[in-house]
PDB file of N, CA and C in Angstrom:
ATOM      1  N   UNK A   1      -7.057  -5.816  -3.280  1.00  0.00           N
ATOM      2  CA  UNK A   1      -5.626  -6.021  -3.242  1.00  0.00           C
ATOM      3  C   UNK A   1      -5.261  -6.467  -1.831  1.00  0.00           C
ATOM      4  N   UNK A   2      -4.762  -7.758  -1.917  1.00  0.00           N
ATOM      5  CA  UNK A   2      -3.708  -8.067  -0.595  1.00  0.00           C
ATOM      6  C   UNK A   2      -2.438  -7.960  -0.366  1.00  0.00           C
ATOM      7  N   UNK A   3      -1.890  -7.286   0.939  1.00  0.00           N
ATOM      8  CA  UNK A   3      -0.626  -7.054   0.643  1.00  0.00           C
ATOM      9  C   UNK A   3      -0.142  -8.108   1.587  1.00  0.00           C
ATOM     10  N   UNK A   4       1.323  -9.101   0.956  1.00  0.00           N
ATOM     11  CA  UNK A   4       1.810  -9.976   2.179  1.00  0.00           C
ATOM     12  C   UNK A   4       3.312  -9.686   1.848  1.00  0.00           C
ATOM     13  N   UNK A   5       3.949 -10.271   3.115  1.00  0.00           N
ATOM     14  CA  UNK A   5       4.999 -10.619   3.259  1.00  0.00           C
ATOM     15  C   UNK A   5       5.630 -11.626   3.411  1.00  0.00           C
ATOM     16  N   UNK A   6       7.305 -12.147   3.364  1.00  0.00           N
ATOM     17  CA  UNK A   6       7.503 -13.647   3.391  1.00  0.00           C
ATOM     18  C   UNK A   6       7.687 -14.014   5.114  1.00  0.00           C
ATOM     19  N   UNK A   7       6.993 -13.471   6.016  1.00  0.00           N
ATOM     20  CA  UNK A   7       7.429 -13.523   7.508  1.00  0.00           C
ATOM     21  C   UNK A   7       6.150 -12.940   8.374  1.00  0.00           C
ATOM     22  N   UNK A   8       5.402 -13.665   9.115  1.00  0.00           N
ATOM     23  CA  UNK A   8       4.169 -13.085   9.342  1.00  0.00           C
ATOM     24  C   UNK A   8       3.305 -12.310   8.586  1.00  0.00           C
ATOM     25  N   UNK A   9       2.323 -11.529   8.949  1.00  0.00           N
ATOM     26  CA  UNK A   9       1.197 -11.017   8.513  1.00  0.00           C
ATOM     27  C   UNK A   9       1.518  -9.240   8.391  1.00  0.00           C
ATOM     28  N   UNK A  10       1.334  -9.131   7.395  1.00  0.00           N
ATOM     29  CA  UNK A  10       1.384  -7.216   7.156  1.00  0.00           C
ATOM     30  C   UNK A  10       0.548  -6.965   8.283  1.00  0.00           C
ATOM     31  N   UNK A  11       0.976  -5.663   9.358  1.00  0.00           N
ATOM     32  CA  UNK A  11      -0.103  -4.651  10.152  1.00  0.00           C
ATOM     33  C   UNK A  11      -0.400  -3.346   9.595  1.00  0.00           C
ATOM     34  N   UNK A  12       0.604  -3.127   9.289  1.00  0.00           N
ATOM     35  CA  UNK A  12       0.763  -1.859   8.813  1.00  0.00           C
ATOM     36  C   UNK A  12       1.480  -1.398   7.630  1.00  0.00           C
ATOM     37  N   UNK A  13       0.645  -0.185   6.762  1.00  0.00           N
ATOM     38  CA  UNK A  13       1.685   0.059   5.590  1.00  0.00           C
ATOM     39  C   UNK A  13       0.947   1.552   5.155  1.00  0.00           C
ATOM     40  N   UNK A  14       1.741   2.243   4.341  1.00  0.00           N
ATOM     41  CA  UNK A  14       1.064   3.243   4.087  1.00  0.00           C
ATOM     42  C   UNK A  14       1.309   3.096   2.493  1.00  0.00           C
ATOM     43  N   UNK A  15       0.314   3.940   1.912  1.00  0.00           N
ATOM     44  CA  UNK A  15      -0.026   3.660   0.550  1.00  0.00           C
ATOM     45  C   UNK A  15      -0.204   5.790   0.025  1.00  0.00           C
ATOM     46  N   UNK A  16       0.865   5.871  -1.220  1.00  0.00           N
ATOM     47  CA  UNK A  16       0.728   6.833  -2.085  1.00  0.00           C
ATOM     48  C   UNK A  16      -0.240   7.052  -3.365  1.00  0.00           C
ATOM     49  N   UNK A  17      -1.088   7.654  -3.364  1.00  0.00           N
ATOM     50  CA  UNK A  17      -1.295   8.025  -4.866  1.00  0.00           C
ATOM     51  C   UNK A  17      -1.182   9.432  -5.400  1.00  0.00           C
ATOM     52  N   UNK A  18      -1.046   9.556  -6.423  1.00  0.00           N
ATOM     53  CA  UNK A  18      -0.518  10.967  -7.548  1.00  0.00           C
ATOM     54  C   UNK A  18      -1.504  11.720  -6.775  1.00  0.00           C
ATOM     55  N   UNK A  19      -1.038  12.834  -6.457  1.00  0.00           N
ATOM     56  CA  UNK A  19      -2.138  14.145  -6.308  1.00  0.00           C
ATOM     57  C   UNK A  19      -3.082  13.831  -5.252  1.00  0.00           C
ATOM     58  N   UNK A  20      -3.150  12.583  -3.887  1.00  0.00           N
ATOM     59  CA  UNK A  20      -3.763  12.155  -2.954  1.00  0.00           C
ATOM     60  C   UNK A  20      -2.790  12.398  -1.838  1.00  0.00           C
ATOM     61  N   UNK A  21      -3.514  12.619  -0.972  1.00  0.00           N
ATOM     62  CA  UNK A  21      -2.585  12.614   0.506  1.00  0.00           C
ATOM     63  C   UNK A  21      -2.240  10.996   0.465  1.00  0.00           C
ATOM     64  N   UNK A  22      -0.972  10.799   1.209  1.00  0.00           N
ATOM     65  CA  UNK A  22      -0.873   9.647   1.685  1.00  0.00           C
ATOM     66  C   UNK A  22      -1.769   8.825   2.790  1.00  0.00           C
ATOM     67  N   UNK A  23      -1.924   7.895   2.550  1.00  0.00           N
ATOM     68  CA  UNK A  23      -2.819   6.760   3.571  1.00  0.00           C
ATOM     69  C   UNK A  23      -2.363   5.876   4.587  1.00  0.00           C
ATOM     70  N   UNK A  24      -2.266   6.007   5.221  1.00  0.00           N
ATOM     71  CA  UNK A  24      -1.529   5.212   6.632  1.00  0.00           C
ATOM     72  C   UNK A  24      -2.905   3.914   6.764  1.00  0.00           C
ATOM     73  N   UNK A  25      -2.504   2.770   6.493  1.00  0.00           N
ATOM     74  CA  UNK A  25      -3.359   1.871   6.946  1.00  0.00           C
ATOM     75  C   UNK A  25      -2.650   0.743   8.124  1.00  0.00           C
ATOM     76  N   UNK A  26      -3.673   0.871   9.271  1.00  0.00           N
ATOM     77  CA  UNK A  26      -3.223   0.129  10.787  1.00  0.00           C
ATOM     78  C   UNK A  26      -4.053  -1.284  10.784  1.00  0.00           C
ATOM     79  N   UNK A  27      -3.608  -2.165  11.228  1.00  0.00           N
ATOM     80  CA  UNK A  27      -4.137  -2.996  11.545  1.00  0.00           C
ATOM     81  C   UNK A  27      -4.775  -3.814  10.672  1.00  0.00           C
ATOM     82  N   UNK A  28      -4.396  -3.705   8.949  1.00  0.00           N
ATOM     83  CA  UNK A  28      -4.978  -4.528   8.054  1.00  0.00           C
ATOM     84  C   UNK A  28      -4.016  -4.201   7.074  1.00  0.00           C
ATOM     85  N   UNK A  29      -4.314  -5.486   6.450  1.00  0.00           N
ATOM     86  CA  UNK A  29      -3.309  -5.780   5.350  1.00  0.00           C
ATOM     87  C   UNK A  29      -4.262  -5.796   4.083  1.00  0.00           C
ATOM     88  N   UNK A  30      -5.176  -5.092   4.024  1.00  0.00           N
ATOM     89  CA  UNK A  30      -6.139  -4.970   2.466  1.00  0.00           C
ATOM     90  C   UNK A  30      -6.193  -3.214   2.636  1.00  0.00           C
ATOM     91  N   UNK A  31      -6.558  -2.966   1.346  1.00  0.00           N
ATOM     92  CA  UNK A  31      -7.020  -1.400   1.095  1.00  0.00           C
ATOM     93  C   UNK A  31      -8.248  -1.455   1.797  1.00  0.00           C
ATOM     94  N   UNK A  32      -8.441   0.019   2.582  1.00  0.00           N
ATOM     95  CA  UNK A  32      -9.525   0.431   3.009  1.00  0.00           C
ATOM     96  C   UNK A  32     -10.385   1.268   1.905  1.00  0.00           C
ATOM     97  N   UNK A  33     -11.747   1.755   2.235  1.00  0.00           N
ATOM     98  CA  UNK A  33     -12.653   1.967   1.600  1.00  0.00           C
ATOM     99  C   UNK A  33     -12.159   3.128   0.500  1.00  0.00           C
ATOM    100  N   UNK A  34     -11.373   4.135   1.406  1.00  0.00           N
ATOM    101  CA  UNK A  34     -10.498   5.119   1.182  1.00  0.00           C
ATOM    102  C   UNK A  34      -9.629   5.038  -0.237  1.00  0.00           C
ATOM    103  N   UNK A  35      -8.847   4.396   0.478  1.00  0.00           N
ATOM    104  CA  UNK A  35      -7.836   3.665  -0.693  1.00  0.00           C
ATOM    105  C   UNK A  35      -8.214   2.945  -1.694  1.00  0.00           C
ATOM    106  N   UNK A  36      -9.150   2.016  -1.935  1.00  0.00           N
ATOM    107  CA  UNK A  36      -9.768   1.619  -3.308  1.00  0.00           C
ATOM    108  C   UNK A  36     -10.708   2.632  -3.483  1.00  0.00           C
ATOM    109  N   UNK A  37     -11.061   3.628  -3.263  1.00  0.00           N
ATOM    110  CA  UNK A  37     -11.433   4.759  -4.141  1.00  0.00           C
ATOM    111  C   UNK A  37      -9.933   5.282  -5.234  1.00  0.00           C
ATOM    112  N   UNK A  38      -9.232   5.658  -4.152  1.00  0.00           N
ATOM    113  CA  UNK A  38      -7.795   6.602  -4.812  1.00  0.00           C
ATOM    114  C   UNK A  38      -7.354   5.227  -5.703  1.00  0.00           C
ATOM    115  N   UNK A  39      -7.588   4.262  -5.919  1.00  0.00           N
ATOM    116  CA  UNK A  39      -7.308   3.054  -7.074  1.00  0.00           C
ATOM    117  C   UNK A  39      -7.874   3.271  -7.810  1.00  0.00           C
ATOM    118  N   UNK A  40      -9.110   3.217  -7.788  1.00  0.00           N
ATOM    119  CA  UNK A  40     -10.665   3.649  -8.336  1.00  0.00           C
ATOM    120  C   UNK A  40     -10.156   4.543  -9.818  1.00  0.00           C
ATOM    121  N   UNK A  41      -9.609   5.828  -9.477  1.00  0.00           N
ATOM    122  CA  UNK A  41      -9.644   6.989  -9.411  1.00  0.00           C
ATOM    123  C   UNK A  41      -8.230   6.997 -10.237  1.00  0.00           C
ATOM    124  N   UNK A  42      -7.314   5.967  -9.951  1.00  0.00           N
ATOM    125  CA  UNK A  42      -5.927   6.487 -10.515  1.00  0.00           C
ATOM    126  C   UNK A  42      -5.854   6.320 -12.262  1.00  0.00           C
ATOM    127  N   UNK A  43      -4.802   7.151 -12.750  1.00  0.00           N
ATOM    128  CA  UNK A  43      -4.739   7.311 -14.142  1.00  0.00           C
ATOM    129  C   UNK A  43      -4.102   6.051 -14.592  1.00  0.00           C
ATOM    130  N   UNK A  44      -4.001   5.972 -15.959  1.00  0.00           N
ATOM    131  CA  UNK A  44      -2.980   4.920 -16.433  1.00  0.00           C
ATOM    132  C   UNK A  44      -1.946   5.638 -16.489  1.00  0.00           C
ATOM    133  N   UNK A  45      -0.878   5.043 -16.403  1.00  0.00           N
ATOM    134  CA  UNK A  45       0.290   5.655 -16.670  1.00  0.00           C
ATOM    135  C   UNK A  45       0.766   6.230 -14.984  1.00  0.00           C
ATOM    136  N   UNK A  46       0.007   6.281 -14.031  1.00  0.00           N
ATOM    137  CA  UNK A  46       0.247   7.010 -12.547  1.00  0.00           C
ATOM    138  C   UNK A  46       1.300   5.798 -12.116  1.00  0.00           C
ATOM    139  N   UNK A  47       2.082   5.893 -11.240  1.00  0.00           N
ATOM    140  CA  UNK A  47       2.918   4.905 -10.003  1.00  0.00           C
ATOM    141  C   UNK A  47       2.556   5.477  -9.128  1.00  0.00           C
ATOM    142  N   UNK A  48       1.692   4.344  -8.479  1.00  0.00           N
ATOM    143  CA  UNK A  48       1.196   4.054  -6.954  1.00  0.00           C
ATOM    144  C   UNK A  48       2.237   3.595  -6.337  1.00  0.00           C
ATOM    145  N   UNK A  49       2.895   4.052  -4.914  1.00  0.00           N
ATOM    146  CA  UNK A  49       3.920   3.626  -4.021  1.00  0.00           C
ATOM    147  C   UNK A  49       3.392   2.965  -2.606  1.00  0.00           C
ATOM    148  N   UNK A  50       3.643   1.590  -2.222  1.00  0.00           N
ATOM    149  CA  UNK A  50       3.619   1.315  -0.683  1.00  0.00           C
ATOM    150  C   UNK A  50       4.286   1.175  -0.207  1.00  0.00           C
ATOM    151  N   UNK A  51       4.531   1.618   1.166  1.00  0.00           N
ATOM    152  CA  UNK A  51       5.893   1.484   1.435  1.00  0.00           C
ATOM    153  C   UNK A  51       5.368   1.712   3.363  1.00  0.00           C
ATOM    154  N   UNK A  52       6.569   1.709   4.122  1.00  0.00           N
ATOM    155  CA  UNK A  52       6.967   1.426   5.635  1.00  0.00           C
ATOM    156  C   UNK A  52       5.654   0.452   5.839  1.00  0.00           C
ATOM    157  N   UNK A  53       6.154  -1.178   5.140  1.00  0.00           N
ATOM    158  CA  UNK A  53       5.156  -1.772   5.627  1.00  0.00           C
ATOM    159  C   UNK A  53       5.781  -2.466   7.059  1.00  0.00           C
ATOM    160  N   UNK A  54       5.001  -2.726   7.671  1.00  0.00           N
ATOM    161  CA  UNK A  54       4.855  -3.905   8.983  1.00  0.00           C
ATOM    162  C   UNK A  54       4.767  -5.095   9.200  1.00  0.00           C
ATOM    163  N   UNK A  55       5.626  -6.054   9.687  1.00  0.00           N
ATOM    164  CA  UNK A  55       5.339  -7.177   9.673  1.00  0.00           C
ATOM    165  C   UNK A  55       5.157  -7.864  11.235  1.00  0.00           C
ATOM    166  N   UNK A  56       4.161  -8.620  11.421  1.00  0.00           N
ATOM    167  CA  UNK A  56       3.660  -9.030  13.013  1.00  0.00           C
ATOM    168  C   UNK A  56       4.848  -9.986  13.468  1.00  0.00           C
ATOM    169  N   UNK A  57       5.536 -10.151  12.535  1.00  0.00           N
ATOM    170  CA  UNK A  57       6.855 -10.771  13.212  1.00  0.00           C
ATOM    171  C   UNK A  57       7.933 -10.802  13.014  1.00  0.00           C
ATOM    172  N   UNK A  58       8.219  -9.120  12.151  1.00  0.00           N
ATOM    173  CA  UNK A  58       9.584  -8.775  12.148  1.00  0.00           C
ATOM    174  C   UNK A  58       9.568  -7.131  12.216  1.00  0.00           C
ATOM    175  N   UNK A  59      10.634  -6.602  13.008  1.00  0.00           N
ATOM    176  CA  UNK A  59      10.808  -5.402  13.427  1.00  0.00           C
ATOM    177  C   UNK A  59      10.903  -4.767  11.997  1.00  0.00           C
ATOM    178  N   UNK A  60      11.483  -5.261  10.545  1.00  0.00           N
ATOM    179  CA  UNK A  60      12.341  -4.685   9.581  1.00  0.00           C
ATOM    180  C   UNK A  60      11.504  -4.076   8.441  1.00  0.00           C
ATOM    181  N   UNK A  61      11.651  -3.088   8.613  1.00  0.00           N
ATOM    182  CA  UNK A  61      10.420  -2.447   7.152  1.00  0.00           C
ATOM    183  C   UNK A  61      11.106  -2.856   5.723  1.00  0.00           C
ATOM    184  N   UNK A  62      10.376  -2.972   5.135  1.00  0.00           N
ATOM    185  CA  UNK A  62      10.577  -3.623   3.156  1.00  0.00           C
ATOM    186  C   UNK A  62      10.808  -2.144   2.670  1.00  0.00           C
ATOM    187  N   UNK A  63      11.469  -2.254   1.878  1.00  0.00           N
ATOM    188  CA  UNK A  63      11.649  -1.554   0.433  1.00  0.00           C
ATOM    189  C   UNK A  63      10.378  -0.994  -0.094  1.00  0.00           C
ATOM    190  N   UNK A  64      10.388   0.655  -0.319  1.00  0.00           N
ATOM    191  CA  UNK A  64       8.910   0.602  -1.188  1.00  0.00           C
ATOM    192  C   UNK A  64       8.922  -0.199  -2.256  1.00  0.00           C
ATOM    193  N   UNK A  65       7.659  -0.560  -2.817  1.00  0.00           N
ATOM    194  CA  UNK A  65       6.594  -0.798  -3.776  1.00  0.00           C
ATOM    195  C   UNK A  65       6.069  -0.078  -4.668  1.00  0.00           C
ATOM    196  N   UNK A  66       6.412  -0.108  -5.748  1.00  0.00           N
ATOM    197  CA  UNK A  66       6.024   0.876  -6.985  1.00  0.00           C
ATOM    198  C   UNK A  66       5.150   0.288  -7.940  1.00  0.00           C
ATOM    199  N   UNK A  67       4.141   0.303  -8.222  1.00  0.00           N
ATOM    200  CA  UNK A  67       3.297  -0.254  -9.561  1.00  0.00           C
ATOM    201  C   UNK A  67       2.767   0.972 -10.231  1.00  0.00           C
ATOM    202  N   UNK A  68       2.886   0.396 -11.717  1.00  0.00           N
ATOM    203  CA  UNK A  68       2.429   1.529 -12.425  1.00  0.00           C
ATOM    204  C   UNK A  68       0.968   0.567 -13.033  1.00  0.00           C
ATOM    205  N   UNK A  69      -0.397   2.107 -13.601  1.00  0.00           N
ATOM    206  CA  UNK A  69      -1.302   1.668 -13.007  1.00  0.00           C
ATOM    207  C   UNK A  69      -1.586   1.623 -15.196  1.00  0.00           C
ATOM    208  N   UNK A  70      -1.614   0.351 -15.588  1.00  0.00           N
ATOM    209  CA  UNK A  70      -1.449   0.507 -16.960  1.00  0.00           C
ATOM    210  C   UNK A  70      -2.425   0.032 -17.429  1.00  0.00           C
ATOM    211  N   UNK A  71      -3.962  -0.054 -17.124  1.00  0.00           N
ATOM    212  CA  UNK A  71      -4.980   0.051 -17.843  1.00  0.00           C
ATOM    213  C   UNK A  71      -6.699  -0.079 -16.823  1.00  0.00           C
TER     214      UNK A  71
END
């Protein structure tokens, strides 16, 4: 999974899953090893949230991100 934005390059974002600690990912805009496990791993029917993402060329954080994880 890549995450982008319409204004520079994602740095930063943190990523939720059901019943997982949250994941703070720095300096990359793909899931770490970490995090495509907890994908790996998620139910159908779960909503995965990303959210306070980063953009390398705007101060303004996005709206979380909700996908539900349906098969």
């Amino acid at each position: 999974m890549l995450i982008t934005v319409e204004k520079g390059n994602v740095s930063d974002f943190k990523i939720y899953f059901p019943g997982k600690p949250t994941l703070a990912i720095s300096n990359s805009d793909k899931l770490n090893k970490i995090a495509k496990t907890f994908l790996e791993e998620a139910k159908v029917g779960q909503v995965i949230q990303i959210f306070n993402l980063k953009s390398s060329e705007s101060d303004l954080k996005s709206h979380p991100i909700k996908f539900k994880i349906i098969e």
